[in-house]
N, C-alpha and C. Protein backbone atom coordinates (compact mmCIF):
# COMPACT_ATOMS: atom_id res chain seq x y z
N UNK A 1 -71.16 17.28 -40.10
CA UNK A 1 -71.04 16.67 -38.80
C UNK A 1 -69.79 15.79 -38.72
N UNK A 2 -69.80 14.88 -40.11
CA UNK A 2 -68.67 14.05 -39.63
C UNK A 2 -67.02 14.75 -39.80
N UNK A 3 -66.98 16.05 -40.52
CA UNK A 3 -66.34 17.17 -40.16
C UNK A 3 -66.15 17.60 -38.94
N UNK A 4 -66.68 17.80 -38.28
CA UNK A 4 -66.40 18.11 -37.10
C UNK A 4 -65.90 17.13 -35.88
N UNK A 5 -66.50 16.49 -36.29
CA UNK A 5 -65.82 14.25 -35.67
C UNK A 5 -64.38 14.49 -36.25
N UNK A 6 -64.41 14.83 -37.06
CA UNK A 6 -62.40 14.87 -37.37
C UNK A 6 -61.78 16.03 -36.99
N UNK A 7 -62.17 17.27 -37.49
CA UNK A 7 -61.07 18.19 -36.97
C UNK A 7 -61.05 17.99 -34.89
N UNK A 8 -62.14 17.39 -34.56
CA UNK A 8 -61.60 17.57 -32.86
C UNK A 8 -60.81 16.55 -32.82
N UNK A 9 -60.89 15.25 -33.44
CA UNK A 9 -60.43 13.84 -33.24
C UNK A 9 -58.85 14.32 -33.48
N UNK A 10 -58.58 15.34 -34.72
CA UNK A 10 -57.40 15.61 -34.96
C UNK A 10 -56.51 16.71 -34.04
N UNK A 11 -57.68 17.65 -33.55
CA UNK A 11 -56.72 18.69 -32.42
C UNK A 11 -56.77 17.88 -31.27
N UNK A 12 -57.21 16.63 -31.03
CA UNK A 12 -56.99 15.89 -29.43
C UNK A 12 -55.54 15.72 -30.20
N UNK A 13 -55.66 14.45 -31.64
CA UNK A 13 -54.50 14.16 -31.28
C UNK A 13 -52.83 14.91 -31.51
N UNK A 14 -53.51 16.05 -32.27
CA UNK A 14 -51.94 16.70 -31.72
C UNK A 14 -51.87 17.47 -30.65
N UNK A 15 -53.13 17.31 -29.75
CA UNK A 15 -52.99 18.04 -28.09
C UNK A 15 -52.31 16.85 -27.72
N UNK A 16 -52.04 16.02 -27.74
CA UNK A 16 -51.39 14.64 -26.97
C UNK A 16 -50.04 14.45 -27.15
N UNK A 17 -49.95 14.90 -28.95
CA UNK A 17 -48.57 14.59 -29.38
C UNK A 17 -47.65 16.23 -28.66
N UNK A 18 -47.98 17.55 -28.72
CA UNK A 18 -47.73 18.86 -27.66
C UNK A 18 -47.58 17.80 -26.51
N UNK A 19 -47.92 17.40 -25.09
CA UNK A 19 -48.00 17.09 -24.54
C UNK A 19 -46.38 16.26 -24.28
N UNK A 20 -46.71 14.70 -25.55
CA UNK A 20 -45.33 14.07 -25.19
C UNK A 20 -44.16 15.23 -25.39
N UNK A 21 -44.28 16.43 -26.46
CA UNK A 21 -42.99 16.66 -26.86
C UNK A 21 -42.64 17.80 -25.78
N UNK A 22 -43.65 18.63 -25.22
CA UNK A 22 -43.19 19.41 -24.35
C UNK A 22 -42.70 18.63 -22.71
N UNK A 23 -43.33 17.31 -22.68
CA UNK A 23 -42.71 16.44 -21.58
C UNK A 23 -41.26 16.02 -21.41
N UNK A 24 -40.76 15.75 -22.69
CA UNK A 24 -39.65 15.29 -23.72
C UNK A 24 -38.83 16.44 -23.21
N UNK A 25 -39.26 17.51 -23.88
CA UNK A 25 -37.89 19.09 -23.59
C UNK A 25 -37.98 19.27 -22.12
N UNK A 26 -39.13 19.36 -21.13
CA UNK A 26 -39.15 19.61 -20.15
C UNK A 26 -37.80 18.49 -19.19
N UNK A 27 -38.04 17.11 -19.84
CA UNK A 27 -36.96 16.41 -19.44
C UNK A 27 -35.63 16.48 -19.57
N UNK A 28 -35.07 16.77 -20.89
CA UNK A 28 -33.81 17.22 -21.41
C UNK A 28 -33.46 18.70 -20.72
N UNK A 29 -34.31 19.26 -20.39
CA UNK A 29 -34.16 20.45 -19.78
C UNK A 29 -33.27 20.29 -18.65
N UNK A 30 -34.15 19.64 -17.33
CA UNK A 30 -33.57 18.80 -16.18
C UNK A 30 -32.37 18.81 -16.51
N UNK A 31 -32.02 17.51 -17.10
CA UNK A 31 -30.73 16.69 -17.59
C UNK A 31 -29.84 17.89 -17.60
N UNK A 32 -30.39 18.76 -18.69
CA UNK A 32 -29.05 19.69 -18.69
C UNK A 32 -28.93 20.62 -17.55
N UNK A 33 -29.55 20.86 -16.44
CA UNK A 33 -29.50 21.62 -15.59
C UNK A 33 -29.08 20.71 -14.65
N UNK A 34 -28.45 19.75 -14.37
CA UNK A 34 -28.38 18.72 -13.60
C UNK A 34 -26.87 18.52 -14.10
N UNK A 35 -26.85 17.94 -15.02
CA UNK A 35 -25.25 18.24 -15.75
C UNK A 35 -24.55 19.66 -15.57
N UNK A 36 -25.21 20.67 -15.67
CA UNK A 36 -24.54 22.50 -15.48
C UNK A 36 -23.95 22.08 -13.74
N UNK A 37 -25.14 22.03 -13.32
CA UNK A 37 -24.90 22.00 -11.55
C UNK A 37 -23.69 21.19 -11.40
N UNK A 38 -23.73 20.11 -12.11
CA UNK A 38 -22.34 18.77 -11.49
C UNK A 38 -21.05 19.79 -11.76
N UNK A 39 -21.31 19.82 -13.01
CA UNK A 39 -20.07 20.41 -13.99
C UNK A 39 -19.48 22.20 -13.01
N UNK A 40 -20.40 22.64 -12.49
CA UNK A 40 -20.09 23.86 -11.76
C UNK A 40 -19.32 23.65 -10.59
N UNK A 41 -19.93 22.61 -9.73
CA UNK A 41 -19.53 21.95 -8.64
C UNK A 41 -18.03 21.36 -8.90
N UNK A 42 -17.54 20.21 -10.11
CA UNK A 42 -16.50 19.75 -10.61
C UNK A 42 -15.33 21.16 -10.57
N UNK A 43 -15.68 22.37 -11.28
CA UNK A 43 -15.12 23.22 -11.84
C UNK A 43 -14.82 23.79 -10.19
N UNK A 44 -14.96 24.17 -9.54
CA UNK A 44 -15.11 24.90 -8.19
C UNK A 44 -14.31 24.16 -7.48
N UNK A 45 -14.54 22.34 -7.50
CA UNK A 45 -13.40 21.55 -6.45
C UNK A 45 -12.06 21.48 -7.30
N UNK A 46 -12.16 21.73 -8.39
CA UNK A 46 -10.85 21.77 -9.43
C UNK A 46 -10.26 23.28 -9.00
N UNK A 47 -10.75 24.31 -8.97
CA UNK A 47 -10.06 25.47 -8.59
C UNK A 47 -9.50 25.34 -7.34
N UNK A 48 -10.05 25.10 -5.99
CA UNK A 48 -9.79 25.02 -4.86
C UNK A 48 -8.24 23.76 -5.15
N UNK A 49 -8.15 22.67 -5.37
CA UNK A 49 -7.39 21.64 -5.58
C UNK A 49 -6.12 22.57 -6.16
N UNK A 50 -6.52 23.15 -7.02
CA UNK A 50 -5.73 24.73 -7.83
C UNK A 50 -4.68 25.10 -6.85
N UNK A 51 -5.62 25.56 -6.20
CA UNK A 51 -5.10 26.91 -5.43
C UNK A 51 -4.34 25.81 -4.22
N UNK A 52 -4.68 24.88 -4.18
CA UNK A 52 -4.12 24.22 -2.50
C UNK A 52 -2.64 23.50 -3.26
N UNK A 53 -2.56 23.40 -4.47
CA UNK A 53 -1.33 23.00 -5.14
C UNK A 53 -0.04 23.99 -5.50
N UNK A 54 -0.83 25.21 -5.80
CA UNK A 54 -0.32 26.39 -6.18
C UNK A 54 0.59 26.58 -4.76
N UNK A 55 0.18 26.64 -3.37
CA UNK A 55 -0.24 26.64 -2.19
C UNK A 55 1.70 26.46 -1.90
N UNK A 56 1.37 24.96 -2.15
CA UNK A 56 2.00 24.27 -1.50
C UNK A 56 3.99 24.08 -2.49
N UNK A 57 3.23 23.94 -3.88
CA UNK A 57 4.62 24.29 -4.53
C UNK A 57 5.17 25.68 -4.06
N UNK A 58 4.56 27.08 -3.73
CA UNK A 58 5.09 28.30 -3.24
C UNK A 58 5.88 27.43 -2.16
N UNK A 59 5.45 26.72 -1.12
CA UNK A 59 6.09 26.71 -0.41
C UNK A 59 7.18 25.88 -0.34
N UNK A 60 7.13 24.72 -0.77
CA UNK A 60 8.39 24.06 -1.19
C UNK A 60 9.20 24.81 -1.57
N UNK A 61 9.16 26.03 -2.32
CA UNK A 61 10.35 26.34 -3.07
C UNK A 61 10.99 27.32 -2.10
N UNK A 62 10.42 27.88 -0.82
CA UNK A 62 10.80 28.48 -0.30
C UNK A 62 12.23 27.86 0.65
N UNK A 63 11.40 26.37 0.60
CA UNK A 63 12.14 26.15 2.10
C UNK A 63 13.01 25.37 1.30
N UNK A 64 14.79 25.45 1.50
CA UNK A 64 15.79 24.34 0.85
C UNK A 64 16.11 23.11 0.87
N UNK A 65 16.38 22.69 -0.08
CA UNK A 65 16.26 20.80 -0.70
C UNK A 65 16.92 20.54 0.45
N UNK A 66 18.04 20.99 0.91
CA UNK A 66 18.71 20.65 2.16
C UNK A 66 18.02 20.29 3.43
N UNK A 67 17.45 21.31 4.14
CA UNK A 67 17.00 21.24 5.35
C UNK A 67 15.83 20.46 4.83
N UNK A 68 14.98 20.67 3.41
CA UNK A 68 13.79 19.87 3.93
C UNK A 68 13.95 18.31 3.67
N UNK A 69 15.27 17.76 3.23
CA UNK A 69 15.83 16.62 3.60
C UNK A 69 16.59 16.09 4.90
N UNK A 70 17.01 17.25 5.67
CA UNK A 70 17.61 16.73 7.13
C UNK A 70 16.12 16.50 7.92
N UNK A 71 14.90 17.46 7.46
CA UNK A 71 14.01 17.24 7.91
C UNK A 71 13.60 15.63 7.92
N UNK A 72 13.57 15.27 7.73
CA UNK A 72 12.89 13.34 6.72
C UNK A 72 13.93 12.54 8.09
N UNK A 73 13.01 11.55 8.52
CA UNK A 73 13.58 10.22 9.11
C UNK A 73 13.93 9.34 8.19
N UNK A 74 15.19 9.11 8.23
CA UNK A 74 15.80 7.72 7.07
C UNK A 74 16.00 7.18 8.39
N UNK A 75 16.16 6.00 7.91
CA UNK A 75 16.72 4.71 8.66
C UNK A 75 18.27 4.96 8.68
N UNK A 76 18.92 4.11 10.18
CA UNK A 76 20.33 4.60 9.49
C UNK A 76 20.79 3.18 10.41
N UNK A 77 19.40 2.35 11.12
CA UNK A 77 20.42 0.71 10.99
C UNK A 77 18.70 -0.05 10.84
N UNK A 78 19.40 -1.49 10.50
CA UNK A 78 17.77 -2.42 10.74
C UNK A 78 18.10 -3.21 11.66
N UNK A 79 17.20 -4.32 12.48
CA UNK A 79 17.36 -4.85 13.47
C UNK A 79 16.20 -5.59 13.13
N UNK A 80 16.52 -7.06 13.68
CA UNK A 80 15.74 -7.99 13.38
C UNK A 80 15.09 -8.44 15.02
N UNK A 81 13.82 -7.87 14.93
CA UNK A 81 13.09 -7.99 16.08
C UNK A 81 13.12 -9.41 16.95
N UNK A 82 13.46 -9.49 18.54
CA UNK A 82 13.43 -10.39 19.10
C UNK A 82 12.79 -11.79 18.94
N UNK A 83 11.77 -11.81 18.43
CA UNK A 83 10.34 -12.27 18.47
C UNK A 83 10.45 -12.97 17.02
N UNK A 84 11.37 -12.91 16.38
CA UNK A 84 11.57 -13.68 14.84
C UNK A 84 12.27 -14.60 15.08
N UNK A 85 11.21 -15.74 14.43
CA UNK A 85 11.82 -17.01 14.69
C UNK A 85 11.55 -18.30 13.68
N UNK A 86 11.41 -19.58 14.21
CA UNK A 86 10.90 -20.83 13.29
C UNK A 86 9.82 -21.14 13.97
N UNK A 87 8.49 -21.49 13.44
CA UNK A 87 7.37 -21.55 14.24
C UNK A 87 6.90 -22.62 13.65
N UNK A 88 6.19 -23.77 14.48
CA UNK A 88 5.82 -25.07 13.53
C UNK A 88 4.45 -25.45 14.52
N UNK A 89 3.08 -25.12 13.86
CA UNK A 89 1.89 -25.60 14.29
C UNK A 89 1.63 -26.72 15.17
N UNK A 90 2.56 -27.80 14.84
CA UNK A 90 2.40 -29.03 15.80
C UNK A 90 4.06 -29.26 16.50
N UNK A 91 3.61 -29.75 17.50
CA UNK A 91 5.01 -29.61 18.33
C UNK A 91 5.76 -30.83 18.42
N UNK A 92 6.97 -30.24 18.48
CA UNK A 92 8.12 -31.74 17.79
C UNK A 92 8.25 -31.87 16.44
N UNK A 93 7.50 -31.08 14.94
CA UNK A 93 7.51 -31.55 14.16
C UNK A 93 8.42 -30.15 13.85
N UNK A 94 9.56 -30.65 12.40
CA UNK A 94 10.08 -29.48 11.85
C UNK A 94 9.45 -28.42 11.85
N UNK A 95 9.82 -27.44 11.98
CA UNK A 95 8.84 -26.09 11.65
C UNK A 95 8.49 -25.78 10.51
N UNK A 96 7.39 -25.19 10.00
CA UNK A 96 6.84 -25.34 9.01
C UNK A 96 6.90 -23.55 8.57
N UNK A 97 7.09 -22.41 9.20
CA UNK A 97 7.18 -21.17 8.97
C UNK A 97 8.00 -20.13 9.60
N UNK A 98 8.95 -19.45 9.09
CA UNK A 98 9.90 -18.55 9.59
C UNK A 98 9.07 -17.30 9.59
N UNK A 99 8.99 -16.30 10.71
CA UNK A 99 8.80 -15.04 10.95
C UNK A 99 9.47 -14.22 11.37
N UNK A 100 9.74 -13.10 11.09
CA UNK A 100 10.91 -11.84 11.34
C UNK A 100 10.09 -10.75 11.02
N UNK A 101 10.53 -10.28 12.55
CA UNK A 101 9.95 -9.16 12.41
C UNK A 101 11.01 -8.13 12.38
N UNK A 102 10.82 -6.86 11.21
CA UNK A 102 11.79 -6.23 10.38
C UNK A 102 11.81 -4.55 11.25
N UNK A 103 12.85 -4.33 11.69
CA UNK A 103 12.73 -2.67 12.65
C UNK A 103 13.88 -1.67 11.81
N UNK A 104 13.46 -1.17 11.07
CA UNK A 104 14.06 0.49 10.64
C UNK A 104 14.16 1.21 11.83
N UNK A 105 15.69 1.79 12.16
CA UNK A 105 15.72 2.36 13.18
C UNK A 105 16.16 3.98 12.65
N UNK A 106 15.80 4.97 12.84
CA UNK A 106 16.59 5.89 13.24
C UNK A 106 17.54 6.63 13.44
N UNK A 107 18.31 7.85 13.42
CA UNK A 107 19.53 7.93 14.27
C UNK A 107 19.16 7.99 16.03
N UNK A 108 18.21 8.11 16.39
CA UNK A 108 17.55 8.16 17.46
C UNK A 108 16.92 7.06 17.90
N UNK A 109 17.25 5.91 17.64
CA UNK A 109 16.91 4.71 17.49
C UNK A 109 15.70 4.50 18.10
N UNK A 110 15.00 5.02 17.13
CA UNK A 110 13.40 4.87 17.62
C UNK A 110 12.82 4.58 15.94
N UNK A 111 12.10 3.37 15.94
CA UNK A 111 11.82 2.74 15.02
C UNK A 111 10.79 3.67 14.06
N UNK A 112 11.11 3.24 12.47
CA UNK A 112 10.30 4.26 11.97
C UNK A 112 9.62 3.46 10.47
N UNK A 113 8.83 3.83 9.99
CA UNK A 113 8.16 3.31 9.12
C UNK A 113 8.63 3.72 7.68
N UNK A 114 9.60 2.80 7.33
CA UNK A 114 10.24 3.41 6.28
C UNK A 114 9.86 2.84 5.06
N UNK A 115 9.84 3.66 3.63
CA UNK A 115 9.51 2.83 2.62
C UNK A 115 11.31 2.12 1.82
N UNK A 116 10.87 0.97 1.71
CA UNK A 116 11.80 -0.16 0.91
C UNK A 116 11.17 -1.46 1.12
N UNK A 117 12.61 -2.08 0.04
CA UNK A 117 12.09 -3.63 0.14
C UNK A 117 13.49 -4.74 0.83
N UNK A 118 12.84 -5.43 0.94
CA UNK A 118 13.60 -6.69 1.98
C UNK A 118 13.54 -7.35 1.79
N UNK A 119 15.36 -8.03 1.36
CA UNK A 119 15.52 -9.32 1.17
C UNK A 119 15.96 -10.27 2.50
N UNK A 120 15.63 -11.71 2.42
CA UNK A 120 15.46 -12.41 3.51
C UNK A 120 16.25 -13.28 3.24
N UNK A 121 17.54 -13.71 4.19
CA UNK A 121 18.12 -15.06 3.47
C UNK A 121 18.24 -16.08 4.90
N UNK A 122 18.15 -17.45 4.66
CA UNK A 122 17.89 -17.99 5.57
C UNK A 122 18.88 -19.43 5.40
N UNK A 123 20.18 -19.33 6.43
CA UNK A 123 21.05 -19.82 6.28
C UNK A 123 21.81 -21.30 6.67
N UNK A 124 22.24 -22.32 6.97
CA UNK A 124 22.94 -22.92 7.32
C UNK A 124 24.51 -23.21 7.85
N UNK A 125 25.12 -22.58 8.60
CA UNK A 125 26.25 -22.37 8.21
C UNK A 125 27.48 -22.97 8.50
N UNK A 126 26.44 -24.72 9.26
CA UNK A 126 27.14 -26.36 9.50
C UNK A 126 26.94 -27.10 8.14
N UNK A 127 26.22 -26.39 7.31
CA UNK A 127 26.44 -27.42 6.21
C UNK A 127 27.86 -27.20 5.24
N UNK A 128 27.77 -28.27 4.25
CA UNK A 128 28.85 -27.31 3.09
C UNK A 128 28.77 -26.47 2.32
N UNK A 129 29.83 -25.47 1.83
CA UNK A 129 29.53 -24.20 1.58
C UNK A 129 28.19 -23.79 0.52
N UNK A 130 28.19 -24.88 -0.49
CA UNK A 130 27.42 -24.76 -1.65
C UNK A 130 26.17 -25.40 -0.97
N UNK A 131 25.65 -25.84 -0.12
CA UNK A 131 24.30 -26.29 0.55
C UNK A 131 23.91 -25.32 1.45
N UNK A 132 24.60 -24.49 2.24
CA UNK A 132 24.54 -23.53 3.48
C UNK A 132 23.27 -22.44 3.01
N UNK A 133 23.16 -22.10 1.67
CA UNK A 133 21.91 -20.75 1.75
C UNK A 133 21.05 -21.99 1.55
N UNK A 134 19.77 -22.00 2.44
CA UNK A 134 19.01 -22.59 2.39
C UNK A 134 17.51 -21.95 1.24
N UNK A 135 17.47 -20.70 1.59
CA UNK A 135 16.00 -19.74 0.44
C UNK A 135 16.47 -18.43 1.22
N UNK A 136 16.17 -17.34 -0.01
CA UNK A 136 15.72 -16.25 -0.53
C UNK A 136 14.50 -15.69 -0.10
N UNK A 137 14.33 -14.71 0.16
CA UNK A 137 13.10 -14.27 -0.05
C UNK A 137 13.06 -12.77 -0.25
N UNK A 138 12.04 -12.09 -1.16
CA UNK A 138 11.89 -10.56 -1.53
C UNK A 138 10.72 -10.36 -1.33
N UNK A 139 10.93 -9.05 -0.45
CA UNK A 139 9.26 -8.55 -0.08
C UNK A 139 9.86 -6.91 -0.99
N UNK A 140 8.71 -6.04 -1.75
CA UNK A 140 8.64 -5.47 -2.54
C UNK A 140 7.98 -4.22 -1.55
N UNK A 141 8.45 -3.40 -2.33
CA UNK A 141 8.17 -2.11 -1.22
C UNK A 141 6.28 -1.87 -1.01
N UNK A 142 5.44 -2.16 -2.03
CA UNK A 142 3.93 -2.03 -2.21
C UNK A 142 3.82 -2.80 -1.06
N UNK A 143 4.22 -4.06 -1.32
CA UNK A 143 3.46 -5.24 -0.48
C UNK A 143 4.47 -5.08 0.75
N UNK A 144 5.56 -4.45 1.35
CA UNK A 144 5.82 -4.35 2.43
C UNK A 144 5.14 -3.58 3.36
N UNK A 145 4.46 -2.32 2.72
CA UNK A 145 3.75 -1.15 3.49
C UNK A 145 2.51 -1.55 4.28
N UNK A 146 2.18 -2.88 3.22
CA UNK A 146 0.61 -3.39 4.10
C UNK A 146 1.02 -4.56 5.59
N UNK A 147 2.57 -4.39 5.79
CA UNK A 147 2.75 -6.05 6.69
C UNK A 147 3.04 -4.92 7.75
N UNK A 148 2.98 -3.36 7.85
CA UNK A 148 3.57 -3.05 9.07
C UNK A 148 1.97 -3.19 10.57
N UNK A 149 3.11 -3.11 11.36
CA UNK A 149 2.10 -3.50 12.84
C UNK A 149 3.05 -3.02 13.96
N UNK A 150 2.16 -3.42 15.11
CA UNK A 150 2.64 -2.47 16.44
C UNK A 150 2.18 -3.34 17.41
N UNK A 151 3.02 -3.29 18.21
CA UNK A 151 2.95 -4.03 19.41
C UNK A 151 2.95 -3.56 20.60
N UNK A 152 2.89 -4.30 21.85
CA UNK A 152 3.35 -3.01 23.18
C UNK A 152 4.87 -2.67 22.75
N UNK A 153 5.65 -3.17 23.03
CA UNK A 153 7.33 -2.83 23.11
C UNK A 153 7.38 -2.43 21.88
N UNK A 154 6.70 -2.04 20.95
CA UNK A 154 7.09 -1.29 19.30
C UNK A 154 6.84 -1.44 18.62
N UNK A 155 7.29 -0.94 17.00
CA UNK A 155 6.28 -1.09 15.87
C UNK A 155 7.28 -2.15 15.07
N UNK A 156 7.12 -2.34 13.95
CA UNK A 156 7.98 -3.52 12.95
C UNK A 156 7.41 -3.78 11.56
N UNK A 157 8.03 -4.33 10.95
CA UNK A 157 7.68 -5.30 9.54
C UNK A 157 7.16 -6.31 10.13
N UNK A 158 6.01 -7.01 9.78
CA UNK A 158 5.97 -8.44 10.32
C UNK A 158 6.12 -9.63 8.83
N UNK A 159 6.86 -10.38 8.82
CA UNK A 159 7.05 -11.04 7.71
C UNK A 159 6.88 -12.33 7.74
N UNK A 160 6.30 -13.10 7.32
CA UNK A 160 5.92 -14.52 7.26
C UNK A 160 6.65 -15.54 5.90
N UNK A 161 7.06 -16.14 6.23
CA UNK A 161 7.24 -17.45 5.00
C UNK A 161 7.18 -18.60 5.24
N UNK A 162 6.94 -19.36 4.48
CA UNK A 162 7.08 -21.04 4.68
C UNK A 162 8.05 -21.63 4.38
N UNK A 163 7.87 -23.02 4.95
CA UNK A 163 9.26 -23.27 5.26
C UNK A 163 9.19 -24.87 4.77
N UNK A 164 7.95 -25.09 3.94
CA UNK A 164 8.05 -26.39 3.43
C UNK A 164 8.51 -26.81 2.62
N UNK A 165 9.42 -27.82 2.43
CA UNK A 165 10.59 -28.58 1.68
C UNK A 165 11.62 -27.71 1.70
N UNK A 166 12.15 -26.98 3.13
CA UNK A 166 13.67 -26.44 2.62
C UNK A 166 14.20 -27.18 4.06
N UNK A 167 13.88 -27.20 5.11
CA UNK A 167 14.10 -27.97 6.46
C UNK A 167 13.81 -29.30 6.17
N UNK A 168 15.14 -29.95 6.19
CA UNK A 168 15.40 -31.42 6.71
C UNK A 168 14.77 -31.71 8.21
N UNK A 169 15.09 -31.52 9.25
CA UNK A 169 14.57 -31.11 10.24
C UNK A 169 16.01 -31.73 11.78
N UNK A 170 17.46 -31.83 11.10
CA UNK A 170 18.42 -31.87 11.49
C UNK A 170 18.96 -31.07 11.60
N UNK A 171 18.92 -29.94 11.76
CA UNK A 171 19.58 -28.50 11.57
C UNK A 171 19.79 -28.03 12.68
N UNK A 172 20.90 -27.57 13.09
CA UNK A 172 21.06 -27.17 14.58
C UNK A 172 20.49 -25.86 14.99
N UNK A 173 21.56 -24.93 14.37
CA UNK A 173 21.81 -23.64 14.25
C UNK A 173 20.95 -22.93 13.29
N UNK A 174 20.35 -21.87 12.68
CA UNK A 174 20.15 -21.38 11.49
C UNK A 174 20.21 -19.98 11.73
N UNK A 175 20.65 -19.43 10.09
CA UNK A 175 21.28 -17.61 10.51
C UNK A 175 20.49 -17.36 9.62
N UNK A 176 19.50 -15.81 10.11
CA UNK A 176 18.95 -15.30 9.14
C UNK A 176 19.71 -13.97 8.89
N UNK A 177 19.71 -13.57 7.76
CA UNK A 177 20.03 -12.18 7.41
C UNK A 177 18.97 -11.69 6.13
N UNK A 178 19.14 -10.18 7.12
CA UNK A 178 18.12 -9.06 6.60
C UNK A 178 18.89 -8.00 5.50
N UNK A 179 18.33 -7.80 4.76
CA UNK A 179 18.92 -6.93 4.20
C UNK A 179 17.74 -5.57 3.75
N UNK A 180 17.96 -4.29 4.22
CA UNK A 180 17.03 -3.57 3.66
C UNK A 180 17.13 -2.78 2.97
N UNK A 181 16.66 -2.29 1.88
CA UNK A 181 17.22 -1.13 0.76
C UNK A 181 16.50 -0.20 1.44
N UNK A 182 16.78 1.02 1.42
CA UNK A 182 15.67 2.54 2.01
C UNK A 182 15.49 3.31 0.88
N UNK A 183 14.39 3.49 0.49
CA UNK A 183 14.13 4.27 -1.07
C UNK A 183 14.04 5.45 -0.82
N UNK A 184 14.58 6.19 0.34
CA UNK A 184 14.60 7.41 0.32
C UNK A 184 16.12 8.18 0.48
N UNK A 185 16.92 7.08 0.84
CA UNK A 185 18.65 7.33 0.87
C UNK A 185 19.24 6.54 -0.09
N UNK A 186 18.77 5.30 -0.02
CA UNK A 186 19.42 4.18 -1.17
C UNK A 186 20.38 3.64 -0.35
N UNK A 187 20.11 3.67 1.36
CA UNK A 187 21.46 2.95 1.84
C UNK A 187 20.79 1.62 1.85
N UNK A 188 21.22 1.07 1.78
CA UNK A 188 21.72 -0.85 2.36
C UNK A 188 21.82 -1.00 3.74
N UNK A 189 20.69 -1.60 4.32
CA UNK A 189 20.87 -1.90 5.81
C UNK A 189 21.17 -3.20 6.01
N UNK A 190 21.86 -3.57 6.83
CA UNK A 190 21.89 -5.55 6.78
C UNK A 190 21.71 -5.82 8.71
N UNK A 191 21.13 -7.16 8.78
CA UNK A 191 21.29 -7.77 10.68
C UNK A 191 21.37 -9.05 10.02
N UNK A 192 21.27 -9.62 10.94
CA UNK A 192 21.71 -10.80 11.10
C UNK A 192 21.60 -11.86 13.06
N UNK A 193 20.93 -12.67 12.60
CA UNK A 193 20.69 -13.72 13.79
C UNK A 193 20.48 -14.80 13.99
N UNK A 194 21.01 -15.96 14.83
CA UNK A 194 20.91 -16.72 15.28
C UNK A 194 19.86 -17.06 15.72
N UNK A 195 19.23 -18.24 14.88
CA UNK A 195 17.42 -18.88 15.18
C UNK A 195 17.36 -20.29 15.84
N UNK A 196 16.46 -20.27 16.93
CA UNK A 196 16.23 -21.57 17.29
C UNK A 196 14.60 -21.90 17.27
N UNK A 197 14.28 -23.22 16.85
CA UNK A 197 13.28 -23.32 16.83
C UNK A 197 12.46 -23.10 18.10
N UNK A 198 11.29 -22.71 17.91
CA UNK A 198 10.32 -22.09 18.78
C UNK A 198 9.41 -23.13 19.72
């Protein structure tokens, strides 16, 4: 009798331990059929990506470095938007921030969104010679791409700087000049203007 109390006690418990291990493979099973599916799916948007690359180098090579460069808007002047000026939060007090807004033009002088970077110089040109550049400034082509904006009358760079501790606040006149590199010609654009406080 007490034979028989064990061999069932013993086929429960390797009916239990069957149980976890076929639960176990049944799971890893999943997993790997879950991984096949991703991995099929991966493999399929990788071919297509393939073929739309394949695609597109055919066609580049068709069409010549030439025309598909007359094709491309470069800039071919810059212009320092009306609306750039010295701006100072409280009124009567020195100004506390210069803004310029930056226009890539065209040969069609219709403003265009060009990639480069821009240097800003902000001038004096009643003082003496070695006091007259008042600051510098470099905006970097990454961080220029995020300042563009649009307005009614057009689109632009919009550029901001401060202007604390370089204004005495005796200054009559002040000249800004722009300078823009174009990373797609390598020309040098320059403007230049006469600022009055705002």
């Amino acid at each position: 009798m007490k034979r028989w109390v064990l061999i069932v006690a013993l086929a429960g418990g390797l009916a239990g331990c069957g149980n976890e291990v076929q639960t176990s493979l049944w799971q890893q099973i999943k997993t790997l059929s879950e991984e096949k599916t991703d991995l099929t799916l991966e493999v399929e948007r990788l071919r297509r990506e393939n073929e739309t690359l394949a695609q597109q180098v055919s066609t580049l090579a068709m069409i010549d470095k030439d025309v598909r460069k007359a094709g491309l808007s470069a800039p071919e002047q810059v212009r320092i938007g009306r609306h750039s000026g010295l701006y100072n939060k409280i009124e009567g007090q020195t100004p506390d921030s210069l803004v310029v807004y930056v226009e890539p033009m065209d040969a069609a002088q219709d403003t265009i969104k060009a990639a480069g970077r821009v240097q800003v110089e902000l001038w004096n040109l009643a003082a003496v010679p070695e006091e007259a550049k008042l600051a510098v400034w470099q905006v970097e082509a990454d961080d220029l791409k995020t300042l563009w904006g649009r307005g009614l009358l057009g689109a632009y760079y919009r550029l901001t700087f401060p202007l604390e501790g370089i204004l005495k606040g005796d200054e009559k006149d002040l000249t800004l000049t722009v300078r823009f590199t174009d990373y797609l010609s390598g020309k040098i654009l320059t403007d230049q203007k006469v600022l009055m406080a705002q």
